[in-house]
Protein backbone atom coordinates (compact mmCIF):
# COMPACT_ATOMS: atom_id res chain seq x y z
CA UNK A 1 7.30 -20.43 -22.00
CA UNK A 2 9.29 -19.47 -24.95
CA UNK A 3 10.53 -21.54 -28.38
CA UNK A 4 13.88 -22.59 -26.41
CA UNK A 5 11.94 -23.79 -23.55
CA UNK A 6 10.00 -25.73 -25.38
CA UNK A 7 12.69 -27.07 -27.23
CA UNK A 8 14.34 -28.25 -24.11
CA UNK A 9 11.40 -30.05 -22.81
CA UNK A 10 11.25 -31.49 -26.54
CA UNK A 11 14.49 -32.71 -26.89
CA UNK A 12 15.14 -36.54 -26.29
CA UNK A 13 17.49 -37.51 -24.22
CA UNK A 14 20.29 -39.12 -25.49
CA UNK A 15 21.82 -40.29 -22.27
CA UNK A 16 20.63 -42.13 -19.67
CA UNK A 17 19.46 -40.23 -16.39
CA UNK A 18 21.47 -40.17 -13.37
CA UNK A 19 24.18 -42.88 -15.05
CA UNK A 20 27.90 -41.55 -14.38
CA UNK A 21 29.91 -41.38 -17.52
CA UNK A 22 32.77 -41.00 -15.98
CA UNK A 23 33.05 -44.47 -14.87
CA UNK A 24 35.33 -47.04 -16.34
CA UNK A 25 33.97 -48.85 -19.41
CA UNK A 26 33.49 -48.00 -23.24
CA UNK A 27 31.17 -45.96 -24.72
CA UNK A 28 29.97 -45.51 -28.63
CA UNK A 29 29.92 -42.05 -29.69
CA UNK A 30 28.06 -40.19 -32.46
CA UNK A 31 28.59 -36.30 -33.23
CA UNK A 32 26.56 -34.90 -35.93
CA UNK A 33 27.38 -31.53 -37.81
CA UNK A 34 24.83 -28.90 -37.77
CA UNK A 35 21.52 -29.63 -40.28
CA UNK A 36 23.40 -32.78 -41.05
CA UNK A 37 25.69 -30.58 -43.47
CA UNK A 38 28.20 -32.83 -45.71
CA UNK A 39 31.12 -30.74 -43.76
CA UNK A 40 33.19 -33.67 -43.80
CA UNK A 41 33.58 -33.70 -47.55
CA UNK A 42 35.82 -31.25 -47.16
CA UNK A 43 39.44 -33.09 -46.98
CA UNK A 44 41.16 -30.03 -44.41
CA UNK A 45 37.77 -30.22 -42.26
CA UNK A 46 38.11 -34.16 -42.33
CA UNK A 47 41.90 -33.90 -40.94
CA UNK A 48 41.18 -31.70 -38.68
CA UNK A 49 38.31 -33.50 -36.95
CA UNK A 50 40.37 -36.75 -37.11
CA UNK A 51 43.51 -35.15 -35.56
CA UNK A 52 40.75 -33.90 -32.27
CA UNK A 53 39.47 -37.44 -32.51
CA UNK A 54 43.22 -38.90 -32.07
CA UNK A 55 44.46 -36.02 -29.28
CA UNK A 56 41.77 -37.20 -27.11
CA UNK A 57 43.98 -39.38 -25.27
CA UNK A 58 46.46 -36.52 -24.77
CA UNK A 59 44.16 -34.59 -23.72
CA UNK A 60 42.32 -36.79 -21.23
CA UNK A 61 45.04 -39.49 -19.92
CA UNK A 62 41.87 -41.69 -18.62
CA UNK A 63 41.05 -42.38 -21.92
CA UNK A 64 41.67 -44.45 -24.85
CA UNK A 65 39.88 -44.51 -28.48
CA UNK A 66 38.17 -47.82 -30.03
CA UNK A 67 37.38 -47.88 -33.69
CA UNK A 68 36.00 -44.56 -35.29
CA UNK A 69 34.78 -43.47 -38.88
CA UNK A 70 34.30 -40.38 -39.86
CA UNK A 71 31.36 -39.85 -41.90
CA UNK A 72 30.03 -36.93 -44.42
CA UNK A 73 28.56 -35.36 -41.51
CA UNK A 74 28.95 -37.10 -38.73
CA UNK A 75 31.66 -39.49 -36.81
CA UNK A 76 31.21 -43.18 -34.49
CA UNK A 77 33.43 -43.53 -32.43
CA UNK A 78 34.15 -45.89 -29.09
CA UNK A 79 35.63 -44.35 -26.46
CA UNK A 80 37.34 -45.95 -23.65
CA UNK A 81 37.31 -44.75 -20.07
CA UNK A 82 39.70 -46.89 -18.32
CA UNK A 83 40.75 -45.16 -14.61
CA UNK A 84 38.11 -43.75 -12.72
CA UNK A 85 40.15 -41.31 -10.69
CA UNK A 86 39.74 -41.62 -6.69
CA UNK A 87 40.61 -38.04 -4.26
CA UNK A 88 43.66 -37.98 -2.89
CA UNK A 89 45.07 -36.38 0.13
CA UNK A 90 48.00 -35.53 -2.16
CA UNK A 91 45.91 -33.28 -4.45
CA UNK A 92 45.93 -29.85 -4.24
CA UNK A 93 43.53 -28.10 -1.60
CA UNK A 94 40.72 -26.80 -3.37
CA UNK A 95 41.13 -29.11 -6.44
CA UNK A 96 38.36 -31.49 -7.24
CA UNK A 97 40.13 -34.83 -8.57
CA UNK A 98 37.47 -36.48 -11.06
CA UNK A 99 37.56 -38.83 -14.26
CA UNK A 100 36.22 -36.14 -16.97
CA UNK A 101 32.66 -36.84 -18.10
CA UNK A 102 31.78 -37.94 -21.57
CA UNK A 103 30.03 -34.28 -21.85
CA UNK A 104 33.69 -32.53 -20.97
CA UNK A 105 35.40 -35.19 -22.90
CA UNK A 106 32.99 -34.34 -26.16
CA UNK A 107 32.83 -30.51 -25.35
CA UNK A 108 36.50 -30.14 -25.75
CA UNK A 109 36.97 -32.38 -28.67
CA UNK A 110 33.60 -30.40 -30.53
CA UNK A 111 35.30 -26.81 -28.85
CA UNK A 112 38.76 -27.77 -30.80
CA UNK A 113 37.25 -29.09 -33.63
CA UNK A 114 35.21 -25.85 -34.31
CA UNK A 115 37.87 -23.27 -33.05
CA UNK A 116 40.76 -25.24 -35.67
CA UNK A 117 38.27 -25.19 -38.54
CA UNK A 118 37.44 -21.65 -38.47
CA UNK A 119 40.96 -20.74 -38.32
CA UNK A 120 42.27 -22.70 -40.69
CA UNK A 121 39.29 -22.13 -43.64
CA UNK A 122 37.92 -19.15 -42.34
CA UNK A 123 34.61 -20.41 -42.58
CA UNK A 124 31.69 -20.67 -39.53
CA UNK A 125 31.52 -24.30 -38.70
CA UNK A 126 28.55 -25.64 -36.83
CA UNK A 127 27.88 -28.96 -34.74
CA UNK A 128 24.84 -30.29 -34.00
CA UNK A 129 23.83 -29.75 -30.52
CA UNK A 130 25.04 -32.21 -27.96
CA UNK A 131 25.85 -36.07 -29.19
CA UNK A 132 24.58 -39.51 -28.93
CA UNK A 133 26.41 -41.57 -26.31
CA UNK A 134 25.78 -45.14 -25.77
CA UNK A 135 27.29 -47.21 -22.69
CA UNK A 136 28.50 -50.51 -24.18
CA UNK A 137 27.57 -53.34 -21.88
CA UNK A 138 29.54 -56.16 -22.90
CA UNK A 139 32.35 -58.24 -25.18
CA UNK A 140 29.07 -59.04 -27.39
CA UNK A 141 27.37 -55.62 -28.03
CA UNK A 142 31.18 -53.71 -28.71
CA UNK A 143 32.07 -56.46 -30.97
CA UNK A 144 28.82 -55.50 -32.86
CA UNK A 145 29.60 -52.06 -32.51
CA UNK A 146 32.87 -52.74 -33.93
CA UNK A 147 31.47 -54.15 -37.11
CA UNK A 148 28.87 -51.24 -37.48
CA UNK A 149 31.77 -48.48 -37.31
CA UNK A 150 33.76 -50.89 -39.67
CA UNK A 151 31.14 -51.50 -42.55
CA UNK A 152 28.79 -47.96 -42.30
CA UNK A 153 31.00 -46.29 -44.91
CA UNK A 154 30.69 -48.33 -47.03
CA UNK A 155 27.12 -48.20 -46.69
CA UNK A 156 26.34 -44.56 -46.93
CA UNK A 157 24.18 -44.97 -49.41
CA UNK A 158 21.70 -46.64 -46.78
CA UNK A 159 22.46 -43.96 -44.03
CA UNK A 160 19.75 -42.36 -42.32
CA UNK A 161 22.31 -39.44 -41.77
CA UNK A 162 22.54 -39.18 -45.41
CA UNK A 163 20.47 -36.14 -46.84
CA UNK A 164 18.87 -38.07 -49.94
CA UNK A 165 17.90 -40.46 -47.49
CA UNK A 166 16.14 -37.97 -45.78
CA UNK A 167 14.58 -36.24 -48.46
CA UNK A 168 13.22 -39.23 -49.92
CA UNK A 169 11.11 -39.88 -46.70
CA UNK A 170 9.50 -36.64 -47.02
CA UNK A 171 8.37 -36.79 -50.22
CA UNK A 172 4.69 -37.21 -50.53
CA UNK A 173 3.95 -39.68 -53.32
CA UNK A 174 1.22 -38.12 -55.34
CA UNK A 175 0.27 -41.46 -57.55
């Protein structure tokens, strides 16, 4: 067994097993950039990733957005899936006639995101690997949702995404 191997057995699943997330409902979304870089300090990098964010629905017509920040290095967002498409006799032969997944949905917005920003700033732009996605469950627990999006900028400070957050849990105190 190699290092990727392992890694793959090591990494925690962020989704639930077996749960289609292609069906109708909303969803909280976090995407992180790679080692949690401050990317998003960067005022072209920030438009750009908020212009991906907003051409979601264009992209996928099942979809709507919810409330979104855009952090230093990462982005909430709540996405809403609201048609889960059905086959048709009318479709195409051949054609497979499905609501995209959150996956597709986030691997085309990350895909866009990456190809734009290394165009525009010729610079090598990195996300972390795959996302956090979150089914919401009801009126209660998107309303808190909501509210999280709404006040975590203003409380990067206290972010656990937020490097000198980080490094201050791995210090060792030495007193």
């Amino acid at each position: 067994m190699n290092d990727k191997d392992i890694k793959l057995l090591n990494h925690k699943q962020s989704q639930l097993e077996k749960y289609d997330y292609s069906k109708v409902g909303a969803y909280f979304i976090t995407v992180c950039t790679k080692d949690r870089k401050l990317d998003f300090e960067d005022a072209i990098i920030k438009r750009v990733v908020e212009s991906f964010w907003l051409k979601i629905p264009e992209q996928f017509s099942n979809v709507e957005l919810g409330n979104y920040v855009i952090m230093p290095n990462h982005l909430h967002g709540i996405l809403i899936n609201v048609v889960q498409f059905i086959e048709s006799p009318f479709i195409y032969s051949g054609v497979i006639n499905h609501a995209p997944t959150l996956g597709e949905i986030i691997r085309w917005f990350k895909g866009r995101v990456k190809f734009e920003i290394e165009r525009r700033c010729s610079r090598n732009f990195q996300w972390q690997q795959n996302y956090y996605g979150h089914s919401i469950r009801d009126v209660n627990e998107l309303l808190k949702i909501r509210k999280y999006i709404m006040n975590t900028f203003h409380r990067w400070n206290e972010d656990a995404e937020n490097p000198e957050n980080r490094e201050a849990d791995t210090k060792i105190d030495t007193d």
